[in-house]
Protein backbone atom coordinates (compact mmCIF):
# COMPACT_ATOMS: atom_id res chain seq x y z
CA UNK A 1 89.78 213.53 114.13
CA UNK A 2 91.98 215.66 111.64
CA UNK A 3 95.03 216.70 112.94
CA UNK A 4 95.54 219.71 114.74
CA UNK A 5 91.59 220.54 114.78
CA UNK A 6 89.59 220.53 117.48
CA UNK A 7 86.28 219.54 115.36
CA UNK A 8 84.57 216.60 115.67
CA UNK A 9 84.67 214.28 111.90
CA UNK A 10 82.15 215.02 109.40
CA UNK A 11 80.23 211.44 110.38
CA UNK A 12 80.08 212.23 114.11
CA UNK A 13 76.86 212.48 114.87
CA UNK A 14 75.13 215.72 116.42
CA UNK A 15 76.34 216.09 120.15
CA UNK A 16 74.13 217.43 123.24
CA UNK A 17 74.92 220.91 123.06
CA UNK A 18 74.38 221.57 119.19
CA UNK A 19 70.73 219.47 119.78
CA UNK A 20 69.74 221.44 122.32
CA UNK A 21 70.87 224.93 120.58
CA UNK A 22 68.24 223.21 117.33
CA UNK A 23 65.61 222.68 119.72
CA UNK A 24 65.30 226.81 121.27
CA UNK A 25 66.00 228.62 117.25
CA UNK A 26 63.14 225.77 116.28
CA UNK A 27 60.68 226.84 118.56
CA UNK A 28 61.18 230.20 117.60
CA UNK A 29 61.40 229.18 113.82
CA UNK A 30 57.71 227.58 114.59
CA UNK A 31 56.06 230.94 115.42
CA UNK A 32 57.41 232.63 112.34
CA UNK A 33 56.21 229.66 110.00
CA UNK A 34 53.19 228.82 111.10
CA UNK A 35 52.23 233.03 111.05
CA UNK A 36 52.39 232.71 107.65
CA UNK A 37 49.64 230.35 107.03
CA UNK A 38 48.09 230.03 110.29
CA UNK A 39 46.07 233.40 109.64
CA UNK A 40 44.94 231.87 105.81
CA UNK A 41 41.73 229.82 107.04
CA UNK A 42 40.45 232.45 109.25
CA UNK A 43 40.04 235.47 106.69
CA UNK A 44 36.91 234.52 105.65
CA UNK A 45 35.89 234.86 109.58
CA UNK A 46 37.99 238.03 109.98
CA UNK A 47 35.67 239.58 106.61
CA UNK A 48 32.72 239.22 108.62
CA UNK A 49 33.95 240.15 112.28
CA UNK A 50 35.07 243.60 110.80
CA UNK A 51 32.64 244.02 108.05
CA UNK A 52 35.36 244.71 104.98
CA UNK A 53 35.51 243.25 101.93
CA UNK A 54 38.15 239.98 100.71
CA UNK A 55 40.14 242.64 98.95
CA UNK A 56 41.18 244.58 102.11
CA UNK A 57 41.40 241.55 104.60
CA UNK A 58 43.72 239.87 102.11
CA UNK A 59 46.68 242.33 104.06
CA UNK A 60 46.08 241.00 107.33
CA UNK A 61 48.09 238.00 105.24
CA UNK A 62 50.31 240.04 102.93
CA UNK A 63 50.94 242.78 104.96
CA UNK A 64 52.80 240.12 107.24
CA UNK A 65 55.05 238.77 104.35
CA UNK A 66 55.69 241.61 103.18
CA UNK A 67 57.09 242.85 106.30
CA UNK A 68 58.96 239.23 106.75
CA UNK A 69 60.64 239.90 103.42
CA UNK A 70 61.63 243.62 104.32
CA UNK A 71 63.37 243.45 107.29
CA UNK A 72 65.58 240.08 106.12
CA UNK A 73 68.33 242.15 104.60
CA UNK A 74 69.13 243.84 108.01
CA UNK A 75 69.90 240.63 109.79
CA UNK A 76 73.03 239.62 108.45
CA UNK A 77 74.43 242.73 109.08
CA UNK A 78 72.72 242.99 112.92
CA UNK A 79 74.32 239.18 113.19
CA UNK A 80 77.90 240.54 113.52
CA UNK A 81 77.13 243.67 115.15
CA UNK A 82 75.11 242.46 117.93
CA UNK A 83 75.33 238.68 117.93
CA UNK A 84 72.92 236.21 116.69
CA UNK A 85 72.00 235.34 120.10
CA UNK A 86 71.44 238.88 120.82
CA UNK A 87 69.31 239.27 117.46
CA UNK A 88 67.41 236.20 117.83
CA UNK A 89 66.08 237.14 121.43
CA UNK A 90 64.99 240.66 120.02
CA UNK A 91 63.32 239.32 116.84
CA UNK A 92 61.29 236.91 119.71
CA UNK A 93 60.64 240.50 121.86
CA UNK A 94 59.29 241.77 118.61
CA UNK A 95 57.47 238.61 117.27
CA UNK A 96 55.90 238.71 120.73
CA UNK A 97 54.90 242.28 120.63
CA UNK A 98 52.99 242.33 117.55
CA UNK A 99 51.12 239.00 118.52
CA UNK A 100 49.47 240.34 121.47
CA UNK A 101 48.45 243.91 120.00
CA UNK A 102 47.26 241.56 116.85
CA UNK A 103 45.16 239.98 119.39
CA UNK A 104 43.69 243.14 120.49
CA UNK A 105 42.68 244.62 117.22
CA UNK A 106 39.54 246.60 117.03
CA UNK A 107 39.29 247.54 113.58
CA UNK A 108 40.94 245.97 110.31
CA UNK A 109 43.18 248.27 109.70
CA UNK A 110 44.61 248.22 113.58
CA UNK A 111 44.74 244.31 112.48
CA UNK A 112 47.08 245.07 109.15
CA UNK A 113 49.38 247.22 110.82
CA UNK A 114 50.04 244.78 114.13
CA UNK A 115 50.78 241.87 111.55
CA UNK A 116 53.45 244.18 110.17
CA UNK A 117 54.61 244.71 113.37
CA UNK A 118 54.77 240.79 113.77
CA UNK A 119 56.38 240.24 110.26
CA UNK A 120 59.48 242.29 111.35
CA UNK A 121 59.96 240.35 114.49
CA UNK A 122 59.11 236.72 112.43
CA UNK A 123 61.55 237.93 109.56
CA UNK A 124 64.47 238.16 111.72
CA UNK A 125 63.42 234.83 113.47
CA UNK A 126 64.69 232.43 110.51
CA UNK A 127 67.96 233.99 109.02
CA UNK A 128 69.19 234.22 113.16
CA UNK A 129 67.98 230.65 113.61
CA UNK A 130 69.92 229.25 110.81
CA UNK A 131 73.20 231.24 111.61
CA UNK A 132 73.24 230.48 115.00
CA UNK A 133 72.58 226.49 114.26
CA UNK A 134 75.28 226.69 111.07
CA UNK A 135 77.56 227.95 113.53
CA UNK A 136 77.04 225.67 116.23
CA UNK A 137 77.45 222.46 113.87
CA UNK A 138 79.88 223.21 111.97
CA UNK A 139 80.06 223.51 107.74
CA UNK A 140 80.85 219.24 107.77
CA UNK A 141 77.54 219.04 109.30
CA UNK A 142 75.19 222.14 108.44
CA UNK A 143 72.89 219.44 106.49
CA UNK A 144 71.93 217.51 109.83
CA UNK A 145 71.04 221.17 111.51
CA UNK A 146 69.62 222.67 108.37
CA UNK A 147 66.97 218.82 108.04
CA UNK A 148 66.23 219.73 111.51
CA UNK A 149 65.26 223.78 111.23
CA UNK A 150 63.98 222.80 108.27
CA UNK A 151 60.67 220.75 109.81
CA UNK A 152 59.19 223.69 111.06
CA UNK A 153 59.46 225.48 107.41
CA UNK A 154 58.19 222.41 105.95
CA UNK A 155 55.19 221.32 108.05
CA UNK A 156 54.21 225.26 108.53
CA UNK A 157 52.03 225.13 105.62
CA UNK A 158 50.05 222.02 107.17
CA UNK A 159 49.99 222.44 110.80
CA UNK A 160 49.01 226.06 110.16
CA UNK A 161 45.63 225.66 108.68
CA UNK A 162 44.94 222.59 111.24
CA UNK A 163 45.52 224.72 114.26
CA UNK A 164 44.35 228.35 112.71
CA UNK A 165 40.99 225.97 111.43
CA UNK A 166 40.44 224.79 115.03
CA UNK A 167 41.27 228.05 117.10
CA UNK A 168 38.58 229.95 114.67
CA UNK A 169 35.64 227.19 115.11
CA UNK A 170 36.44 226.57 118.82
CA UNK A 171 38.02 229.32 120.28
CA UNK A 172 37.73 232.68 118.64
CA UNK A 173 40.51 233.84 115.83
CA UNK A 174 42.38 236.36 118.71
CA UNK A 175 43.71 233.07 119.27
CA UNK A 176 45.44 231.99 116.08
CA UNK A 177 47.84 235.06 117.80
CA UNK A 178 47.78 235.05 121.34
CA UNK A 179 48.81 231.43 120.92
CA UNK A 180 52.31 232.77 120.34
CA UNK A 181 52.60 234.55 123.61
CA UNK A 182 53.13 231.02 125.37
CA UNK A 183 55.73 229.72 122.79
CA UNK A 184 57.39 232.64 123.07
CA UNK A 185 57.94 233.44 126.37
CA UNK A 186 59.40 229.73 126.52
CA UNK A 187 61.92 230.21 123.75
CA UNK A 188 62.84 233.94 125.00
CA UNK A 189 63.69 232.14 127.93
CA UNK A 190 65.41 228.68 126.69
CA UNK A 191 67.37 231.11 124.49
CA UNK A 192 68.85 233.07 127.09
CA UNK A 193 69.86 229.64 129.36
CA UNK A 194 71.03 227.99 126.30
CA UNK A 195 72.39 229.80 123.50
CA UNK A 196 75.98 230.73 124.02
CA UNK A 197 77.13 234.58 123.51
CA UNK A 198 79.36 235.21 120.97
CA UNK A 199 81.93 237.86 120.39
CA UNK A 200 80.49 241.52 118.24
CA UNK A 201 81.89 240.87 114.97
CA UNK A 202 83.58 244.08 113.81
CA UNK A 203 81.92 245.42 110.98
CA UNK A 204 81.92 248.27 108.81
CA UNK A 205 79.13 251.03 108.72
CA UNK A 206 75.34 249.89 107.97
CA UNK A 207 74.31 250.69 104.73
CA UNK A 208 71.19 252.22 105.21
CA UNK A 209 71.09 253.40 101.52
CA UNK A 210 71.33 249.85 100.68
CA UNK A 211 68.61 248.99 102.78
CA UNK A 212 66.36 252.29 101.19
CA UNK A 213 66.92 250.58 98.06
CA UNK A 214 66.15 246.73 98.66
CA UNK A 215 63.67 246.45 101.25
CA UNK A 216 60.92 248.99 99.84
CA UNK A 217 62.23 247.68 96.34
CA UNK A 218 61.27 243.75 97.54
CA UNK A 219 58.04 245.17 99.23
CA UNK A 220 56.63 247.21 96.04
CA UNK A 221 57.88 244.21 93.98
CA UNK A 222 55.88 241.66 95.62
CA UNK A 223 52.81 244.10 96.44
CA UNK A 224 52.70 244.76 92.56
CA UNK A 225 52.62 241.17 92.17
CA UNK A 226 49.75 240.30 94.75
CA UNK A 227 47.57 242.48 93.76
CA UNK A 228 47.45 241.18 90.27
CA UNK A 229 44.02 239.23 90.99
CA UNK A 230 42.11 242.01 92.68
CA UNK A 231 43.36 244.71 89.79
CA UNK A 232 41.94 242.09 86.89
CA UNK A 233 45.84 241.96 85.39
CA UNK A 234 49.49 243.86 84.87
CA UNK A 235 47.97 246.20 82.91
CA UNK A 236 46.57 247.71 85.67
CA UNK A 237 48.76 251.05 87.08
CA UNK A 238 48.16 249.33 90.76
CA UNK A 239 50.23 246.26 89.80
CA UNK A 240 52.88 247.79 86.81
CA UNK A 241 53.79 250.62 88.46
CA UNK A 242 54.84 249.58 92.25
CA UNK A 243 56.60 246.33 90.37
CA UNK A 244 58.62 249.50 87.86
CA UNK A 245 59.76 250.94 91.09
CA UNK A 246 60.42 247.66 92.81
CA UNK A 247 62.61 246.57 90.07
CA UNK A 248 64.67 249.87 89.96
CA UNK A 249 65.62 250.26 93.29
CA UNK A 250 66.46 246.39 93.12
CA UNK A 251 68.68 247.14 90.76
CA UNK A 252 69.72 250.24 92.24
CA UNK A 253 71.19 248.44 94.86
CA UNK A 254 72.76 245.55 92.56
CA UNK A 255 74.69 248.52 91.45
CA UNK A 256 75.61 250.00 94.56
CA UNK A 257 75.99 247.11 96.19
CA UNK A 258 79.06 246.11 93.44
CA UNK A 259 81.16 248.76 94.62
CA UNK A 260 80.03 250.20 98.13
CA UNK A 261 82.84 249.28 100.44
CA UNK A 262 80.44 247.66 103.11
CA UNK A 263 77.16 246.89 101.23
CA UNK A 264 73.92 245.66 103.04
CA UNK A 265 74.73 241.91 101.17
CA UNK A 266 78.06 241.14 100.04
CA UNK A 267 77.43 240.02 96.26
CA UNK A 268 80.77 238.89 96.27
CA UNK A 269 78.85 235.82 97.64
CA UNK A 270 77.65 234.84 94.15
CA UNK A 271 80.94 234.29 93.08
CA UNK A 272 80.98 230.96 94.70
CA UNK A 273 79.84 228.42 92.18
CA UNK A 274 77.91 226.69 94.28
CA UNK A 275 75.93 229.06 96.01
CA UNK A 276 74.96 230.57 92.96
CA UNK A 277 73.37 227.51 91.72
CA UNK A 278 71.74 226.53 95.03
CA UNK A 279 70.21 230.36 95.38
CA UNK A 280 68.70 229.91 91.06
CA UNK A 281 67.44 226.19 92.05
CA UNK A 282 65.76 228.03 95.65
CA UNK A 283 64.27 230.72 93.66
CA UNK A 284 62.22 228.28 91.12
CA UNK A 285 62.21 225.66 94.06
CA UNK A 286 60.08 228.55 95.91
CA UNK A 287 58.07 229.41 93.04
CA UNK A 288 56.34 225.88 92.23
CA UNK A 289 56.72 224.91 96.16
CA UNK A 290 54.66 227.84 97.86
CA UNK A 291 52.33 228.03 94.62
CA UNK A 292 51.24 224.24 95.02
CA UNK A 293 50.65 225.03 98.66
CA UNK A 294 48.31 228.01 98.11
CA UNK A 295 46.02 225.80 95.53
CA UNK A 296 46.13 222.48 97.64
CA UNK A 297 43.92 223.66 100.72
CA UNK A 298 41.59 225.68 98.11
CA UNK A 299 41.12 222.71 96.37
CA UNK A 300 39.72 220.51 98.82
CA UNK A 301 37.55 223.91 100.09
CA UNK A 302 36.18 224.92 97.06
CA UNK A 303 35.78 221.93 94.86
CA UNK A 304 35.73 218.93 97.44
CA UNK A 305 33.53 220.99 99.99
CA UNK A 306 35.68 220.31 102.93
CA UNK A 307 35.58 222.69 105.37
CA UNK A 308 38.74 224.51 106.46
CA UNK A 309 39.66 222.37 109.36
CA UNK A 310 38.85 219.04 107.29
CA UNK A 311 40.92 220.56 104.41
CA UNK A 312 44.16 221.36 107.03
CA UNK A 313 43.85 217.71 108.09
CA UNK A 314 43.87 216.27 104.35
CA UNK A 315 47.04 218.19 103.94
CA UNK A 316 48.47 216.34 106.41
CA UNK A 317 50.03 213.18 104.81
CA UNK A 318 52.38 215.58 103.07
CA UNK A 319 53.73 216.72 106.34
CA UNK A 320 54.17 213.10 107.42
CA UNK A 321 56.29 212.14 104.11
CA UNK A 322 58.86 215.22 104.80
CA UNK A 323 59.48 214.22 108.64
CA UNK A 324 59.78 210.53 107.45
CA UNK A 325 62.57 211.73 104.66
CA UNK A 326 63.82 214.99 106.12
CA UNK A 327 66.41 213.71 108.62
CA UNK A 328 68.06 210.69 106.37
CA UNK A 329 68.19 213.56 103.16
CA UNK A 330 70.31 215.79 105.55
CA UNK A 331 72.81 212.75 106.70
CA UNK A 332 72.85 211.87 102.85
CA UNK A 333 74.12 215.77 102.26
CA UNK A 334 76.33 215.89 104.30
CA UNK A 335 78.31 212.42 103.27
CA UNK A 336 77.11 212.06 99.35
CA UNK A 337 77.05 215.84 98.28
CA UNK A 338 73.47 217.60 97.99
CA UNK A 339 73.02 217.03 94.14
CA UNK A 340 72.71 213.30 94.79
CA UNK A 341 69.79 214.14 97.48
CA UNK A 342 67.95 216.96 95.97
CA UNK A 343 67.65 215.06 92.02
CA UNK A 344 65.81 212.48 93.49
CA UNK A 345 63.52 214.77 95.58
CA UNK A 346 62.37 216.57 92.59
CA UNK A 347 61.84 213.50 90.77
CA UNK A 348 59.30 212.62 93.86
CA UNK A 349 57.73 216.12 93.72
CA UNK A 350 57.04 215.68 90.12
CA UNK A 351 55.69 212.37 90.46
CA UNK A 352 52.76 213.80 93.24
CA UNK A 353 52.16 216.96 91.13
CA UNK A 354 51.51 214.76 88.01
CA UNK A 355 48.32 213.06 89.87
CA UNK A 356 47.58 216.83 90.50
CA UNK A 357 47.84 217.90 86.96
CA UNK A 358 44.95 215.72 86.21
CA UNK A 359 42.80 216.01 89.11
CA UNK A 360 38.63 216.24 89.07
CA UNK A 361 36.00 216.37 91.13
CA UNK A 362 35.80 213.08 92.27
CA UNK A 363 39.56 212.07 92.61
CA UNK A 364 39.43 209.14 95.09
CA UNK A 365 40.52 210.75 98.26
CA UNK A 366 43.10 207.58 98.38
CA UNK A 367 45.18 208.81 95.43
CA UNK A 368 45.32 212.59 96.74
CA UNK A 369 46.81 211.84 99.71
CA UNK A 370 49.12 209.13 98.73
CA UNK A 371 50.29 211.68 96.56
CA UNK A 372 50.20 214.57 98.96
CA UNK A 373 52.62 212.04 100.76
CA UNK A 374 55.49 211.77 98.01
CA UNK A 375 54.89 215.25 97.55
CA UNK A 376 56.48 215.42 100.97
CA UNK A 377 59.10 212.97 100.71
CA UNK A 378 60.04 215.06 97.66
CA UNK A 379 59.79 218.80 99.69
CA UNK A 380 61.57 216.90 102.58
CA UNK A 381 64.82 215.63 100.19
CA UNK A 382 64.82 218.74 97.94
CA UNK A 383 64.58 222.31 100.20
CA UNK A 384 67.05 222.14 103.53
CA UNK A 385 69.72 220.46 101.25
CA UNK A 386 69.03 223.42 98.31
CA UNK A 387 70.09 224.90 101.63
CA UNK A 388 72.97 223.40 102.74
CA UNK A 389 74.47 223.34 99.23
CA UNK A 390 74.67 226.88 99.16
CA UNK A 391 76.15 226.70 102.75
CA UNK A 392 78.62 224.06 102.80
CA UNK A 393 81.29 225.92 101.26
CA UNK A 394 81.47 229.32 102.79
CA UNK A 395 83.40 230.22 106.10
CA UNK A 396 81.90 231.33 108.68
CA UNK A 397 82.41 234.59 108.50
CA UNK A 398 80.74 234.89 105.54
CA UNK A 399 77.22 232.55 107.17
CA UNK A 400 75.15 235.66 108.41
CA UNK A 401 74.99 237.57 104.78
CA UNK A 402 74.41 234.08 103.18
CA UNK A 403 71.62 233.14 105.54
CA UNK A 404 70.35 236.42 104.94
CA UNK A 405 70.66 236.38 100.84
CA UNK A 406 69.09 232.71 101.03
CA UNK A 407 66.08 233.98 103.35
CA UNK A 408 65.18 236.79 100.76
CA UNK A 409 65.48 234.79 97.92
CA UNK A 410 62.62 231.99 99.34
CA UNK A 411 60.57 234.78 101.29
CA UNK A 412 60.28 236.98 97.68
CA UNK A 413 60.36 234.01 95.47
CA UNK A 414 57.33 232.08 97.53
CA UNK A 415 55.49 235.27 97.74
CA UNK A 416 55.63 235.82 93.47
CA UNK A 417 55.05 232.12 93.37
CA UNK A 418 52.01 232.09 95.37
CA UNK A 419 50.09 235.78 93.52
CA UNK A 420 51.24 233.80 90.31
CA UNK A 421 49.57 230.87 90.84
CA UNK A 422 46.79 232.97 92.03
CA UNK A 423 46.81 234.84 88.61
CA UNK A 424 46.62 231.65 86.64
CA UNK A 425 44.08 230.09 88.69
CA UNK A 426 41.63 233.57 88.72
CA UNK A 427 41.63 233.63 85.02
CA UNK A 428 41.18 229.92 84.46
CA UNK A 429 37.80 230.34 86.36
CA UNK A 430 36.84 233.33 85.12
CA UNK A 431 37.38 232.13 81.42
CA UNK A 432 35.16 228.79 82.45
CA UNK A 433 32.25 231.20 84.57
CA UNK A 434 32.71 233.60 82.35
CA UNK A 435 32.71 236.79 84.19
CA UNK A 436 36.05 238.91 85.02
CA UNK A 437 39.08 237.91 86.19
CA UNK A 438 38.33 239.17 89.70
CA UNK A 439 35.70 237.45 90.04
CA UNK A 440 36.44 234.30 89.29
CA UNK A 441 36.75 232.71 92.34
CA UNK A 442 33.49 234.07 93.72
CA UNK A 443 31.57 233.28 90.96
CA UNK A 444 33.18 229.28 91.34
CA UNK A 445 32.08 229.58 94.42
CA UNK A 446 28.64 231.04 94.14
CA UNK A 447 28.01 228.19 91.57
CA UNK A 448 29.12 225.41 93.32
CA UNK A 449 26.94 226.60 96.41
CA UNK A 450 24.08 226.88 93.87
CA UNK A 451 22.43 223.12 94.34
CA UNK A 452 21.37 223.62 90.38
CA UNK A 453 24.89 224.58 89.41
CA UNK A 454 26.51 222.48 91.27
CA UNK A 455 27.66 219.41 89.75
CA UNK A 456 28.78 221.54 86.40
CA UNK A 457 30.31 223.76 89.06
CA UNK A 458 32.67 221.88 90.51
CA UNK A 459 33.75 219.93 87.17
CA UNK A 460 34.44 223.37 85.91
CA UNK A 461 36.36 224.25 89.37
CA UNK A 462 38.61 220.82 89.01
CA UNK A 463 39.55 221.67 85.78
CA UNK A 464 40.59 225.05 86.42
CA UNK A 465 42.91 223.60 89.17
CA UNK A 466 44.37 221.03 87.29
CA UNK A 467 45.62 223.30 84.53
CA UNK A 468 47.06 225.68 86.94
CA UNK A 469 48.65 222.45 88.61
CA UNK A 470 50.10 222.16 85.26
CA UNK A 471 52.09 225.11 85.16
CA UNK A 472 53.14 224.51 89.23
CA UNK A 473 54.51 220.73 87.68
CA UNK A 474 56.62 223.03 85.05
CA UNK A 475 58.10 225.37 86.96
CA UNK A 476 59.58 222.11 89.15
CA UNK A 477 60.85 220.41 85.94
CA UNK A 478 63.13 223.47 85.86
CA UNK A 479 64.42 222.74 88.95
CA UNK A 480 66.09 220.66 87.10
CA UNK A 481 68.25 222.29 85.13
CA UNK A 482 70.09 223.99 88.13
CA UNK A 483 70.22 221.19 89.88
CA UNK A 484 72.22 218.91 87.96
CA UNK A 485 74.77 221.37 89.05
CA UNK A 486 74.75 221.22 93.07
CA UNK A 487 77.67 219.59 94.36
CA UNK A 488 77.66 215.22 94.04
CA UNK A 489 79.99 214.84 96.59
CA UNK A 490 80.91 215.26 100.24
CA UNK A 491 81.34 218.80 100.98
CA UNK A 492 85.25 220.15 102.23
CA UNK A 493 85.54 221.71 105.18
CA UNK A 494 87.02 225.41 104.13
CA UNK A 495 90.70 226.33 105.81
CA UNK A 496 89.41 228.34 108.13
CA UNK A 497 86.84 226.34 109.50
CA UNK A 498 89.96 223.49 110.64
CA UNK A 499 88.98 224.28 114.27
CA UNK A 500 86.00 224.27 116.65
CA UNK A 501 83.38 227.02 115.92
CA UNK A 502 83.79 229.41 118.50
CA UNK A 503 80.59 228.79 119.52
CA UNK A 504 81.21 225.10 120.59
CA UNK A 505 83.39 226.62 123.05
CA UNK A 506 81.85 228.15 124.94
């Protein structure tokens, strides 16, 4: 133990109370996760049940996000002011809320507006979760918390469609969101046994013209971008214009935010070396990550046949290679430096993206899922350590913002990733059916259906994926480049972190 500190070593491993602080922000960190694919296999379902068209359910999805993304800026800020404890158990209130009115929609548009109401609880859930854990730990270990918050944001995207598949065929889809009133009731309450209070941070005025600026900029930003497919391109005044104004009040703020005197997020933050390269290798780390997983279920659905259920299963080898690696790439973090970790996890995602690249219609099922499995072991070594990179070398006062910044960056970054991918996949099928960009995925799917036009169909379909795979293997070979930058070696612990976080303390 250094001298004078009252902080456990670096190599200690995690005591009681920090592992039992990870397990209540994870079960709250599950809700907001798995919302954001859970909902994804039942829209076909939730077309028919209200009688709309794929164009308008598509919010019940997007609305969520882009309600997640919105409200992130206003946690950091909220962190100091009320306490993360505080803020966590009033994103769960909120989370909870909106799941139960969701539940009780009656029309589609009743539906939309509850999942907003859901996103704003489930976008505070995540930043709080990983402020209160980095806290707790400690900088010397924020890569053994971050491995474990970091299961539920990794096997989201597989246990979502598994359980949102079986609740739709066996239940009824007002299940894929009462199911959260359970889980949430139980972390409400673990949270208020367990998590210790903490001290109001003073802090400065809120910037609510910083928040005007950002949160409606990230929204019409990533609307713009998402609606892409239905508008047949960016030339469309439905996609260029809301991304225009999305842009300018971004950089509105960027401006304002340089010399406020209490900005919304401290830019200050990007300063430090190292979180500046961990937040450029996040943002094209979220790009490629959340665009593979939009194509992987659609693949199995719309080429392979599966049904939605069967294709949440498949998916589930990947989830199985991240728990395997997750918790050793934290430890390695933490005592090699995250550069040494996250190199070899991109190496691993390449390597299961390649066999993706090149994928047809009848790929043995054997090499997709032995690749879906070092796809994992690659997510599992590469994201939470991105993470604790850009954490390791702040103080702790400065945790909340950085949370905060880090949150925005993956939530706006996954969602451009994902209506990218989109894009390239909608024109690569409507170029090989030859009908509009719109289109193309119904007519791919109108032809495969078709018993006559079926085996062209679905060699047509495979190829279409395995180009856009293409482009998803790209944008993680330039991971690269910002990677070879992340720290190599054991992080320091900053002068003002020499003692006990005063949440240990308590």
């Amino acid at each position: 133990m250094d001298a004078g500190s009252g902080a456990r070593p670096a190599d200690d491993k995690l005591d009681r109370t920090v592992l039992r602080i990870a397990g209540v922000v994870v079960l709250g960190a599950i809700m907001a996760v798995l919302d954001t694919t859970v909902v994804n296999v039942a829209l076909q379902q939730l077309t028919i049940e209200f009688e709309t068209s794929f164009a308008t359910i598509q919010w019940v999805a997007t609305g969520y996000m882009l309600a997640l993304a919105s409200v992130i800026p206003l946690t950091g800020w909220a962190a100091n002011r009320f306490g993360s404890k505080r803020l966590y158990m009033a994103a769960i209130v909120l989370f909870l809320i909106g799941s139960m009115v969701a539940g009780m929609a009656w029309n589609v548009e009743s539906l939309i507006a509850f999942r907003v109401i859901q996103g704003l609880g489930g976008g505070m859930l995540m930043p709080a979760s990983m402020t209160i854990l980095t806290k707790a730990a400690g900088p010397q270990r924020v890569g053994r918390v971050m491995a474990v918050l970091g299961v539920p944001m990794l096997l989201g995207p597989i246990a979502g469609p598994i359980l949102g598949g079986w609740l739709v065929d066996s239940v009824s889809w007002r299940w894929i969101f009462y199911i959260n009133v359970p889980i949430g009731l139980i972390a409400l309450w673990t949270a208020w046994r367990v998590l210790p209070s903490e001290e109001r941070q003073p802090t400065g005025r809120f910037d609510f013209a910083g928040l005007l600026m950002l949160s409606p900029g990230l929204a019409l930003l990533i609307y713009g971008v998402s609606d892409i497919p239905a508008a047949g391109g960016i030339s469309s005044t439905s996609v260029w214009l809301p991304m225009l104004a999305g842009i300018v009040l971004i950089a509105g703020f960027v401006v304002r935010a340089l010399n406020a005197e209490n900005p919304l997020i401290d830019l200050r933050l990007f300063r430090n070396r190292t979180f500046s390269v961990a937040a450029v290798t996040m943002t094209l780390f979220a790009v490629a990550f959340f665009g593979a997983m939009l194509l992987l279920p659609t693949y199995f659905l719309l080429v392979r046949g599966e049904t939605a259920l069967q294709a949440g299963l498949l998916l589930a080898p990947q989830g199985l290679g991240a728990m395997v690696v997750m918790p050793i790439a934290g430890r390695l973090a933490d005592r090699i430096g995250a550069g040494k970790v996250v190199l070899p996890g991109l190496v691993l995602i390449v390597g299961g993206l390649a066999v993706f690249s090149q994928v047809g219609a009848d790929t043995p099922y054997w090499a997709l899922l032995s690749s879906l499995f070092v796809l994992g072991m690659g997510m599992g070594s590469s994201m939470m350590p991105i993470m604790s990179a850009a954490l390791s070398t702040l103080t702790k006062d400065n945790v909340a913002e950085a949370s905060s910044s880090l949150n925005i960056i993956q939530q706006t970054a996954g969602a451009i990733g994902a209506a990218v991918m989109s894009v390239i996949l909608a024109g690569l099928l409507a170029t090989k059916f030859g009908v509009p960009t719109a289109q193309g995925q119904l007519a791919a799917t109108a032809a495969v259906r078709d018993p006559r036009t079926h085996d062209v169909a679905v060699t047509l379909a495979a190829d279409s994926f395995a180009s856009t795979f293409v482009w998803s293997l790209i944008l993680v070979a330039l991971c690269f480049i910002p990677a070879l930058f992340l720290p190599r070696k054991r992080p320091a612990m900053p002068e003002d972190e020499q003692t006990a976080p005063p949440m240990l303390a308590h």
